[in-house]
N, C-alpha and C. Protein backbone atom coordinates (compact mmCIF):
# COMPACT_ATOMS: atom_id res chain seq x y z
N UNK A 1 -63.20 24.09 -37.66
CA UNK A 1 -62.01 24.87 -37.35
C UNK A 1 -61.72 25.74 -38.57
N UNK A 2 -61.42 27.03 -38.44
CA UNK A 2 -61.65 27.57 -39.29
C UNK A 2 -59.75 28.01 -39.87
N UNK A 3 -59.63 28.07 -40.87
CA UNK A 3 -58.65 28.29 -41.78
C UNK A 3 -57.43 28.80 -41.02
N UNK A 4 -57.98 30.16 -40.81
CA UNK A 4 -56.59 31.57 -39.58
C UNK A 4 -56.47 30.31 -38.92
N UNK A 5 -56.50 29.62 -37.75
CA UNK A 5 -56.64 29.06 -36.65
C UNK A 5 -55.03 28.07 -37.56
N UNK A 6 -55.44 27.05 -38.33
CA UNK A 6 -54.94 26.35 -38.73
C UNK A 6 -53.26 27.19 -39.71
N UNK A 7 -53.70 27.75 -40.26
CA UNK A 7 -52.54 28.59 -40.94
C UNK A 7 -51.62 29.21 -39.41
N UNK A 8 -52.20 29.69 -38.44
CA UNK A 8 -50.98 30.03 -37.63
C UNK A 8 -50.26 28.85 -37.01
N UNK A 9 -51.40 27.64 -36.57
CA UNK A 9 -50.66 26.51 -35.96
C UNK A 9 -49.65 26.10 -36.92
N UNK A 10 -49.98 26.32 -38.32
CA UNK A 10 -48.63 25.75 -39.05
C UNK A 10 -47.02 26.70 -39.10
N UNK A 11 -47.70 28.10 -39.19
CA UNK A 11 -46.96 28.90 -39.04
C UNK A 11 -45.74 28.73 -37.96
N UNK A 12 -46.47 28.83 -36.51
CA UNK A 12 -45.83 28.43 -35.11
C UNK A 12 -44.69 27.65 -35.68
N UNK A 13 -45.30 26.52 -35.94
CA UNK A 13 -44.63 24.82 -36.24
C UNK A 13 -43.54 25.01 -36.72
N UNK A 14 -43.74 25.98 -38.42
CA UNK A 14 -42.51 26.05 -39.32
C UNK A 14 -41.29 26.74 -38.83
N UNK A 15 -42.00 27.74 -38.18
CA UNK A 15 -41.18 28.69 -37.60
C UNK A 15 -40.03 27.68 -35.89
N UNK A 16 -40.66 26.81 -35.32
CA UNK A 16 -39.82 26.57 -34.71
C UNK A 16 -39.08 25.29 -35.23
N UNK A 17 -39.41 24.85 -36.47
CA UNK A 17 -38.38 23.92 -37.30
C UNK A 17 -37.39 24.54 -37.62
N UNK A 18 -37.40 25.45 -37.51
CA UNK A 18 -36.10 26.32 -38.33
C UNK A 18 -35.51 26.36 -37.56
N UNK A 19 -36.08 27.40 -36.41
CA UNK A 19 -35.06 26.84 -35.27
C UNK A 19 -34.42 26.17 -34.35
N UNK A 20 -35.00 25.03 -34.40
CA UNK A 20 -34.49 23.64 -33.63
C UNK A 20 -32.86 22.86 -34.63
N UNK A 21 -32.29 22.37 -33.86
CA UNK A 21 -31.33 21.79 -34.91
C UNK A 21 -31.54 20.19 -34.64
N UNK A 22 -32.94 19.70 -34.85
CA UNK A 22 -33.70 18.49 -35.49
C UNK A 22 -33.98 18.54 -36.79
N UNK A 23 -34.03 17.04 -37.32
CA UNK A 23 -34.65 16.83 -38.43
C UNK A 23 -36.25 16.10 -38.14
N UNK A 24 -36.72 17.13 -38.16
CA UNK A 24 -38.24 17.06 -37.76
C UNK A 24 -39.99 17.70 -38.36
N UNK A 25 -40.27 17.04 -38.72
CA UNK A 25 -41.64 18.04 -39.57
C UNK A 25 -42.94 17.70 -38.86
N UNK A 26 -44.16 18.41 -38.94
CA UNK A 26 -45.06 18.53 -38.35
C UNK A 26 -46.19 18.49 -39.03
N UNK A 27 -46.38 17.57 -39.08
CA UNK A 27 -48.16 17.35 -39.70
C UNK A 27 -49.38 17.73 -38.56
N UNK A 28 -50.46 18.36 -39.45
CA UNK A 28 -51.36 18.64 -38.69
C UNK A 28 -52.81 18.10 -39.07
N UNK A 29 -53.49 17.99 -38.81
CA UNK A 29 -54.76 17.04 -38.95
C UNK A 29 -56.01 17.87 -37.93
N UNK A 30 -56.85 17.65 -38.04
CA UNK A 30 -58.52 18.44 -37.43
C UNK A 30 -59.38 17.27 -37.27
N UNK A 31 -59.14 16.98 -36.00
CA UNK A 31 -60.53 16.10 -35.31
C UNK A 31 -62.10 16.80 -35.46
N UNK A 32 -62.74 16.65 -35.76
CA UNK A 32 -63.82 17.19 -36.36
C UNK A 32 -64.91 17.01 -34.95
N UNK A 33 -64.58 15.21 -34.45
CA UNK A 33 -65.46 14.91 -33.51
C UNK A 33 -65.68 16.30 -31.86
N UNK A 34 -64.54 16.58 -31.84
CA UNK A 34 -64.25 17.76 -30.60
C UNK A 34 -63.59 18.65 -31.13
N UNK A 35 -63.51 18.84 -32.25
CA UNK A 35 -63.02 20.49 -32.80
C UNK A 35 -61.59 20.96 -32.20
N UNK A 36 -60.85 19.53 -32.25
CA UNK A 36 -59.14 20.10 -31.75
C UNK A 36 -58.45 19.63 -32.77
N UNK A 37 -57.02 20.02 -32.84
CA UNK A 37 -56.13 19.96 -33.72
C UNK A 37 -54.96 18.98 -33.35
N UNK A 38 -55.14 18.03 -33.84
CA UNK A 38 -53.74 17.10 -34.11
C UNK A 38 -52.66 16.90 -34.90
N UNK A 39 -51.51 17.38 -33.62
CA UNK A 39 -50.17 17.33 -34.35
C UNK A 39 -49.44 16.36 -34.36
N UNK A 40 -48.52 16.17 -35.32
CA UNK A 40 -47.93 14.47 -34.91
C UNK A 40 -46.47 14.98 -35.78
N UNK A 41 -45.67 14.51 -35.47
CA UNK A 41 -44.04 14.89 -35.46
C UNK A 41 -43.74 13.91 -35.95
N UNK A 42 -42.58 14.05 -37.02
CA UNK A 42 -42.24 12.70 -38.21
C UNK A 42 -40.56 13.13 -38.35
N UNK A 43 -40.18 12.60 -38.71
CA UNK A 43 -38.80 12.56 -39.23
C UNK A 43 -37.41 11.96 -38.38
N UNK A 44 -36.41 12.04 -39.07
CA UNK A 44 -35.45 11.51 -38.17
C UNK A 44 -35.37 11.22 -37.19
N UNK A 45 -35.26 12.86 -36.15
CA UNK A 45 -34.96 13.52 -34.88
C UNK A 45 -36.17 13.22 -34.08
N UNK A 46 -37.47 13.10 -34.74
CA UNK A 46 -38.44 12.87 -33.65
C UNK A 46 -38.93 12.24 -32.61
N UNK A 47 -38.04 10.84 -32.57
CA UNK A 47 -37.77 10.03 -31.20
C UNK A 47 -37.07 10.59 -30.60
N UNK A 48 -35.65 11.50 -31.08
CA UNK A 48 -34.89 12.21 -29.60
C UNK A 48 -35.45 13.43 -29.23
N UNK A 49 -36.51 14.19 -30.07
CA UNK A 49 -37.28 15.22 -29.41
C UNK A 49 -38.13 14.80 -28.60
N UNK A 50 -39.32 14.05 -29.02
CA UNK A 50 -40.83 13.88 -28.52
C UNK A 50 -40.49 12.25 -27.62
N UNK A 51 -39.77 11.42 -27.63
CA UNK A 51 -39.81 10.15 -27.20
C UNK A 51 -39.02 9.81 -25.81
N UNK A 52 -37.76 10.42 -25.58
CA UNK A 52 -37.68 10.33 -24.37
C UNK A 52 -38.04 11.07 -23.19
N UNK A 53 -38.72 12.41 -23.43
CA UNK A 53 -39.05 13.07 -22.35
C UNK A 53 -40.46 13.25 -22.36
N UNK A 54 -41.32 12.39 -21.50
CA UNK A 54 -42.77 12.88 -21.78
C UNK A 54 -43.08 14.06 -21.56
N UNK A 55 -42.26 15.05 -20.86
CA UNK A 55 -42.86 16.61 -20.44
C UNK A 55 -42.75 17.38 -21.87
N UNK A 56 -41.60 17.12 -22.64
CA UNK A 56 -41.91 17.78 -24.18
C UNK A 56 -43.03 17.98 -24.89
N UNK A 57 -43.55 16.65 -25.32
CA UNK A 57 -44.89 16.79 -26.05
C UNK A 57 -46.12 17.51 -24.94
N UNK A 58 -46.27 17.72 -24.20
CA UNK A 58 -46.70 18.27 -23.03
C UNK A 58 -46.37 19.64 -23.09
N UNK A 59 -45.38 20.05 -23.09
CA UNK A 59 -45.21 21.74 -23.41
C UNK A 59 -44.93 22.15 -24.82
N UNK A 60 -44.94 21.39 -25.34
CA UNK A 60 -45.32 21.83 -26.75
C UNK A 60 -47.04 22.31 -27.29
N UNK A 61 -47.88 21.32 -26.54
CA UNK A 61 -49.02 21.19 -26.83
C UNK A 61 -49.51 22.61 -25.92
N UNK A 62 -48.91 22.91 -24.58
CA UNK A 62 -49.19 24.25 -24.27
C UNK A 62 -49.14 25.17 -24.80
N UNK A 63 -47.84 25.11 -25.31
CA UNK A 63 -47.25 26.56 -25.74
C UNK A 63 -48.28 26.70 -27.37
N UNK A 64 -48.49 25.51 -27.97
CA UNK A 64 -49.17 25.50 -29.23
C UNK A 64 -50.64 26.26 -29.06
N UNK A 65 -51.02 25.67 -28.07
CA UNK A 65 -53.15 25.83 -27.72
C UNK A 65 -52.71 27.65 -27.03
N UNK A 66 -51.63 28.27 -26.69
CA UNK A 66 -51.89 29.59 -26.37
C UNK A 66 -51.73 30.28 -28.17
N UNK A 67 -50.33 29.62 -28.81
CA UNK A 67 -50.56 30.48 -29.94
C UNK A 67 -52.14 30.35 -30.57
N UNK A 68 -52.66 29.07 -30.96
CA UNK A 68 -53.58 29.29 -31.91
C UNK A 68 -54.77 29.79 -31.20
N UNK A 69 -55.11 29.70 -29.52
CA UNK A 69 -56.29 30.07 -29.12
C UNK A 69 -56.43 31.41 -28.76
N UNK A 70 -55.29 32.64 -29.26
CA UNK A 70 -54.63 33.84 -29.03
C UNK A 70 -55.95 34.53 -29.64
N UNK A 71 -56.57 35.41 -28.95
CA UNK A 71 -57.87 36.89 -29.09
C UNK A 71 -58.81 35.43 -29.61
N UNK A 72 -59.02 34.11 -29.27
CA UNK A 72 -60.49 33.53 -29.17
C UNK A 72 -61.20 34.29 -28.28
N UNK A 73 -62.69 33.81 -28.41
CA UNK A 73 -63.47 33.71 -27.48
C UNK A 73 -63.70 32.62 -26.60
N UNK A 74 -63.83 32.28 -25.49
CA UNK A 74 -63.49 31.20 -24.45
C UNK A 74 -64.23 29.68 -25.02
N UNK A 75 -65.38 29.92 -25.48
CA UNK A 75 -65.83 28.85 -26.68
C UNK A 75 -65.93 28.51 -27.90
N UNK A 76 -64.63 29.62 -28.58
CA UNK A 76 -64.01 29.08 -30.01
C UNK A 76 -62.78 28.26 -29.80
N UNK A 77 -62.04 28.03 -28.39
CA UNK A 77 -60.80 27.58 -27.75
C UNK A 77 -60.78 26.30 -28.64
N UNK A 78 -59.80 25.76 -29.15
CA UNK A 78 -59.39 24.95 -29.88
C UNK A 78 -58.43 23.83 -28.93
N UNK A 79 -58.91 22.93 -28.70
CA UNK A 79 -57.74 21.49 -27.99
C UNK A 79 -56.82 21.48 -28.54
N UNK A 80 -55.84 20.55 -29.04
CA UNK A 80 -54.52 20.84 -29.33
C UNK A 80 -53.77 19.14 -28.81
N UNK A 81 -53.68 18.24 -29.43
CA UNK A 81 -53.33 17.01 -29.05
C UNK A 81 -51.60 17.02 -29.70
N UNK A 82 -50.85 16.42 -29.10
CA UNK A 82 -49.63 16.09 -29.84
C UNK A 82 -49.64 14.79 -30.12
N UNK A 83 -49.59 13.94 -30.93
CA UNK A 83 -49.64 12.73 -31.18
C UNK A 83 -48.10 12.22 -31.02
N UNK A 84 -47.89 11.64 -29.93
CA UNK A 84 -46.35 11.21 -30.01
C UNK A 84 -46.07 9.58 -30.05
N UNK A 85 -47.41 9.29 -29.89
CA UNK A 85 -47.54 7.76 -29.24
C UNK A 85 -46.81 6.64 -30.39
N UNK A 86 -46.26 6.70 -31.51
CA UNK A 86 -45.48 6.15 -32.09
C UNK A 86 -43.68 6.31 -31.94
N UNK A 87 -43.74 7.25 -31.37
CA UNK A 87 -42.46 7.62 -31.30
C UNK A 87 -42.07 7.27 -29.92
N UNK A 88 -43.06 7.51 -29.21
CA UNK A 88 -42.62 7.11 -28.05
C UNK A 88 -42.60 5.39 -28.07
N UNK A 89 -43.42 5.02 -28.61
CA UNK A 89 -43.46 3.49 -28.68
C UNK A 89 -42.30 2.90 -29.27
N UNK A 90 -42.11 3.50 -29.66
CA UNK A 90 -40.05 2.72 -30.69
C UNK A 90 -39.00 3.30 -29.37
N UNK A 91 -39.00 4.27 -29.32
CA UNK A 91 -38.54 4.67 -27.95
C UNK A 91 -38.70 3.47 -26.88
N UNK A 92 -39.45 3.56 -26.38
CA UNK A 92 -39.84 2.33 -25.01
C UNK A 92 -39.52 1.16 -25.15
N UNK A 93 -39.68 0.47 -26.71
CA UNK A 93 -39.08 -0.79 -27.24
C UNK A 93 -37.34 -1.19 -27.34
N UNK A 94 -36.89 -0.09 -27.95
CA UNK A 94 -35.44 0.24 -27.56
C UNK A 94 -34.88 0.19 -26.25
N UNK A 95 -35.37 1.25 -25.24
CA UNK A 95 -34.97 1.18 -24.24
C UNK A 95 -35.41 -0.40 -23.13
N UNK A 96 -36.77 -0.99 -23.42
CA UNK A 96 -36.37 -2.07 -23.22
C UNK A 96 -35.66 -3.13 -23.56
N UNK A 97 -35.21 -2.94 -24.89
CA UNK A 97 -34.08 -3.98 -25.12
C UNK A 97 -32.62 -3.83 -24.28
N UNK A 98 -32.38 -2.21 -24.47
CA UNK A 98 -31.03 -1.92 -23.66
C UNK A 98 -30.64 -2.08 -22.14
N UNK A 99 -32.45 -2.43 -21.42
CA UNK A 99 -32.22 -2.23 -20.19
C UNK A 99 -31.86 -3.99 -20.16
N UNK A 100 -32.69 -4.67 -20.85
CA UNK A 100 -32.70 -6.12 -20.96
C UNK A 100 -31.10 -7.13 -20.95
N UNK A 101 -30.44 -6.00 -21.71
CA UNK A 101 -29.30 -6.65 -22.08
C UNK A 101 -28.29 -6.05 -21.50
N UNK A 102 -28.50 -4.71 -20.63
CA UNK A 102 -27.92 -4.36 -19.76
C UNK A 102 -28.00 -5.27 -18.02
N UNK A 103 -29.13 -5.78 -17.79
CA UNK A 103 -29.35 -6.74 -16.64
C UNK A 103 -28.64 -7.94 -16.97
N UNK A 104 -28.41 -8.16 -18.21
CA UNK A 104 -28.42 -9.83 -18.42
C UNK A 104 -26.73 -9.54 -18.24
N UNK A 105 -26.21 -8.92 -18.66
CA UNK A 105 -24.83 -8.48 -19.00
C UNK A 105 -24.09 -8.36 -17.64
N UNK A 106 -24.82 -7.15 -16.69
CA UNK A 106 -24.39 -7.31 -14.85
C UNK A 106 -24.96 -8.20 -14.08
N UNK A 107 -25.69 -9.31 -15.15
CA UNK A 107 -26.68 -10.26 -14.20
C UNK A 107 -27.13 -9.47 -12.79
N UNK A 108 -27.68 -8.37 -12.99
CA UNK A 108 -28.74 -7.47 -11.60
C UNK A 108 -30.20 -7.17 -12.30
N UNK A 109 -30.36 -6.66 -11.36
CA UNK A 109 -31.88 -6.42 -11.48
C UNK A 109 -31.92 -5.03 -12.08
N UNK A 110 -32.54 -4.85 -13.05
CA UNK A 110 -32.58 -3.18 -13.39
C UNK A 110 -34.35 -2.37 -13.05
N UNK A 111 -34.05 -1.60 -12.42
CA UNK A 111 -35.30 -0.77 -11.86
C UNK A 111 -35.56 0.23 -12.39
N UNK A 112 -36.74 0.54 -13.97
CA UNK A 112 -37.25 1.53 -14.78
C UNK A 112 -37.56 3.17 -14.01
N UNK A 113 -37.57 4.34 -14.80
CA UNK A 113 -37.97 4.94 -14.23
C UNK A 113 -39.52 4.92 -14.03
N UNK A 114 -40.72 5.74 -13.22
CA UNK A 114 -42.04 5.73 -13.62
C UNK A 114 -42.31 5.28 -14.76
N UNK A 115 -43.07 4.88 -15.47
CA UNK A 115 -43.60 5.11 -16.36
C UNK A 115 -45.54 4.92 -16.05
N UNK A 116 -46.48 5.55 -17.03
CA UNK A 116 -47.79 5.39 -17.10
C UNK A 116 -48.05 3.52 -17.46
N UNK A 117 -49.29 4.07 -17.63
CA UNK A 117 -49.36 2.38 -17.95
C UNK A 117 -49.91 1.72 -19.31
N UNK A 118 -49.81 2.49 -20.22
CA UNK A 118 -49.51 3.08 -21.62
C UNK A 118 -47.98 2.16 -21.97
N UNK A 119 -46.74 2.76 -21.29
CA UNK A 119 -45.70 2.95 -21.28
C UNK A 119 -45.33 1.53 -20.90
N UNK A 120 -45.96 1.40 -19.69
CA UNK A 120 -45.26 -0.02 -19.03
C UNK A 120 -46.14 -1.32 -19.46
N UNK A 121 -47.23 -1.41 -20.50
CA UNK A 121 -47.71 -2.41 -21.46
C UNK A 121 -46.42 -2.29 -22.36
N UNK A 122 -46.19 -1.51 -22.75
CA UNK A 122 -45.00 -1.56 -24.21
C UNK A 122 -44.14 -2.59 -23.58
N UNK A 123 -43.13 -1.94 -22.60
CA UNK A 123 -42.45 -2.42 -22.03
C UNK A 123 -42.34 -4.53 -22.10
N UNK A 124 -43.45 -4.84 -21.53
CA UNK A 124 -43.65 -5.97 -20.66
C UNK A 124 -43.92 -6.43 -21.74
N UNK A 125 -44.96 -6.27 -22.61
CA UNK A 125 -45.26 -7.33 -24.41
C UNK A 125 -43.67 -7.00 -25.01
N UNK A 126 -42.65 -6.06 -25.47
CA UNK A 126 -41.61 -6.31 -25.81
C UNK A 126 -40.83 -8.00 -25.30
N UNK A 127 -40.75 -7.50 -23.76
CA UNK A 127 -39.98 -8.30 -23.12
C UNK A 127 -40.75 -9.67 -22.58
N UNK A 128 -42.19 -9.86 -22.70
CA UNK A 128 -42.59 -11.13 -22.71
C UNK A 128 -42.34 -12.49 -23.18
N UNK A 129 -41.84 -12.27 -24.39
CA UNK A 129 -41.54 -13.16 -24.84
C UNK A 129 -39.82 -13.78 -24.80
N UNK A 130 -39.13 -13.10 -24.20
CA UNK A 130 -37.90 -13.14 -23.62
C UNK A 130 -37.75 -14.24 -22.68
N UNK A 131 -37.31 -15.40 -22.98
CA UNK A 131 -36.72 -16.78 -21.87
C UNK A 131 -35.44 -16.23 -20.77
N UNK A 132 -35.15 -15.29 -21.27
CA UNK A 132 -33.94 -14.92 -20.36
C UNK A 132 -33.87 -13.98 -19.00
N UNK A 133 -35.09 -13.30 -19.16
CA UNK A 133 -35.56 -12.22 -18.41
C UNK A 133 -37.31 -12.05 -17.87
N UNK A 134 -37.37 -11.74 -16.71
CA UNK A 134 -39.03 -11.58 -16.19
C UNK A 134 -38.61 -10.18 -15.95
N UNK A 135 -40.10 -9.60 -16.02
CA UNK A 135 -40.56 -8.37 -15.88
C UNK A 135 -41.48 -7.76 -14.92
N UNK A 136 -41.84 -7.19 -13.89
CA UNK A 136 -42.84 -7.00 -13.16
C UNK A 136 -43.39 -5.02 -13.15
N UNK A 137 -43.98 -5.06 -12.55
CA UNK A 137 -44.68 -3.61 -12.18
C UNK A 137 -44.05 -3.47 -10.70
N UNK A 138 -43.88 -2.44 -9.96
CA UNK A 138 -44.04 -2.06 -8.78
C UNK A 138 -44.17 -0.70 -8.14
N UNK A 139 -44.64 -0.33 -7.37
CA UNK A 139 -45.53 0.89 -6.97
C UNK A 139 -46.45 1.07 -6.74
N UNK A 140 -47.04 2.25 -6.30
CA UNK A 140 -48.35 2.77 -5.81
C UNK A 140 -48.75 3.77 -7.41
N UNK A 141 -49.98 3.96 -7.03
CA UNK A 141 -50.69 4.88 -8.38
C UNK A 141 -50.45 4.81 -9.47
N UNK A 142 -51.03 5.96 -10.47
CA UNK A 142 -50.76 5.50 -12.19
C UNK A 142 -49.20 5.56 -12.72
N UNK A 143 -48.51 5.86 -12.18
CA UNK A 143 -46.97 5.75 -12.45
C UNK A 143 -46.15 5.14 -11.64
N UNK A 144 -45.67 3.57 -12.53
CA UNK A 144 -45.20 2.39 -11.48
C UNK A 144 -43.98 2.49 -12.25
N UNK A 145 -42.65 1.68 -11.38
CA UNK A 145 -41.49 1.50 -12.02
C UNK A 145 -41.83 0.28 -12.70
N UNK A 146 -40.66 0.02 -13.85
CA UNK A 146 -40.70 -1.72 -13.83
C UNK A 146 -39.43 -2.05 -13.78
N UNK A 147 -39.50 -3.14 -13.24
CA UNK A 147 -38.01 -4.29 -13.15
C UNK A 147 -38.36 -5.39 -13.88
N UNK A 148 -36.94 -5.06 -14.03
CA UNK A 148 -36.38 -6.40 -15.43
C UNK A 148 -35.17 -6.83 -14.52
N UNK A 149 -35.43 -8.51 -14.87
CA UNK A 149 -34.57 -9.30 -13.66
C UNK A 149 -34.73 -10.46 -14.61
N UNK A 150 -32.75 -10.74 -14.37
CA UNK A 150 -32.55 -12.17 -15.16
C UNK A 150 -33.01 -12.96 -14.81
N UNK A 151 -33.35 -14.11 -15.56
CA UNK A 151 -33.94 -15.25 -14.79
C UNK A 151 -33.32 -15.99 -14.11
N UNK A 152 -32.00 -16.04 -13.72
CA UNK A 152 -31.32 -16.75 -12.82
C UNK A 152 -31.07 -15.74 -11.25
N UNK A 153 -31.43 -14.24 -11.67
CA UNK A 153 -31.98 -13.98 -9.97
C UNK A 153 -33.01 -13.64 -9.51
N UNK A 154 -34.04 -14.11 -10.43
CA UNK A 154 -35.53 -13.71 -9.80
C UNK A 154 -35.51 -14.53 -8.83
C-alpha cells in the first residue's frame, strides 16, 4: 500500500475528528496479507460511536474505501476494515448486564434485539455464569434475538 493511499485515509479520519463532537482517535494499520487497511477507533466516545449501532462502522468503512480508492485503478482498490470488535464487545457486555437486571427487577422475560452470532456468543458467556437468569437464542437465520429470563419464570 503505497504512502498517498494511507496519508489521505488519515487525512479523511482527522478531518472528521474535528468535526464530530466525540472524543475519539483513529489508528490505522496495513494488512499486508490482502493489501487492505485497518482502522480501529480508541478513545472515550468510541463505544457510543462504533458500539451501539452496527450500521456505523459499516458506513464509515464505505464512505472511507470511496475516499482512499478515489482515481484507483479497479486492481489497486484497497479493502478498508473497521475494527470495532472491542468496542462493541464492552458494549454487548454492558448491555447484557442491564438487560439482566432489568428482567430480574420486572421479574419478565426480556427479548434482545437481532443480533449476529458474534454478538449473541458475547451475550450468553457474559450471562452464563449467572444463577439468577437463563439465556436462549431464538429465530430463523444469521440474526437471532436472545432472551434473558429469570429463573423463577423460565
Amino acid at each position: 500500500m503505497n504512502e498517498k493511499v494511507k496519508k489521505r485515509a488519515a487525512d479523511f479520519l482527522e478531518g472528521l475528528k474535528k468535526r464530530m463532537a466525540y472524543s475519539v482517535s483513529f489508528e490505522l494499520d496495513e494488512n499486508n496479507e490482502d493489501t487492505s487497511l485497518v482502522v480501529q477507533a480508541t478513545g472515550d466516545d468510541a463505544e457510543e460511536l462504533l458500539g451501539k449501532n452496527p450500521l456505523i462502522p459499516e458506513a464509515l468503512r464505505n464512505i472511507l474505501w470511496r475516499v482512499i480508492n478515489k482515481d484507483c485503478e479497479e486492481d489497486e482498490k484497497i479493502r478498508v476494515t473497521i475494527d470495532n470488535s472491542e468496542v462493541r464487545r464492552k458494549f454487548l457486555e454492558k448491555l447484557a448486564f442491564e438487560m439482566r437486571d432489568k428482567a430480574l427487577e420486572e421479574d419478565r422475560t426480556i427479548i434482545l434485539r437481532p443480533l449476529n452470532s458474534f454478538e449473541r456468543r458475547i451475550v450468553h458467556l457474559v450471562l452464563s455464569e449467572d444463577s439468577q437468569v437463563t439465556t436462549k437464542s431464538i429465530g430463523e437465520g444469521s440474526y437471532k434475538k436472545i432472551v434473558i429470563s429469570p429463573i423463577s419464570n423460565s
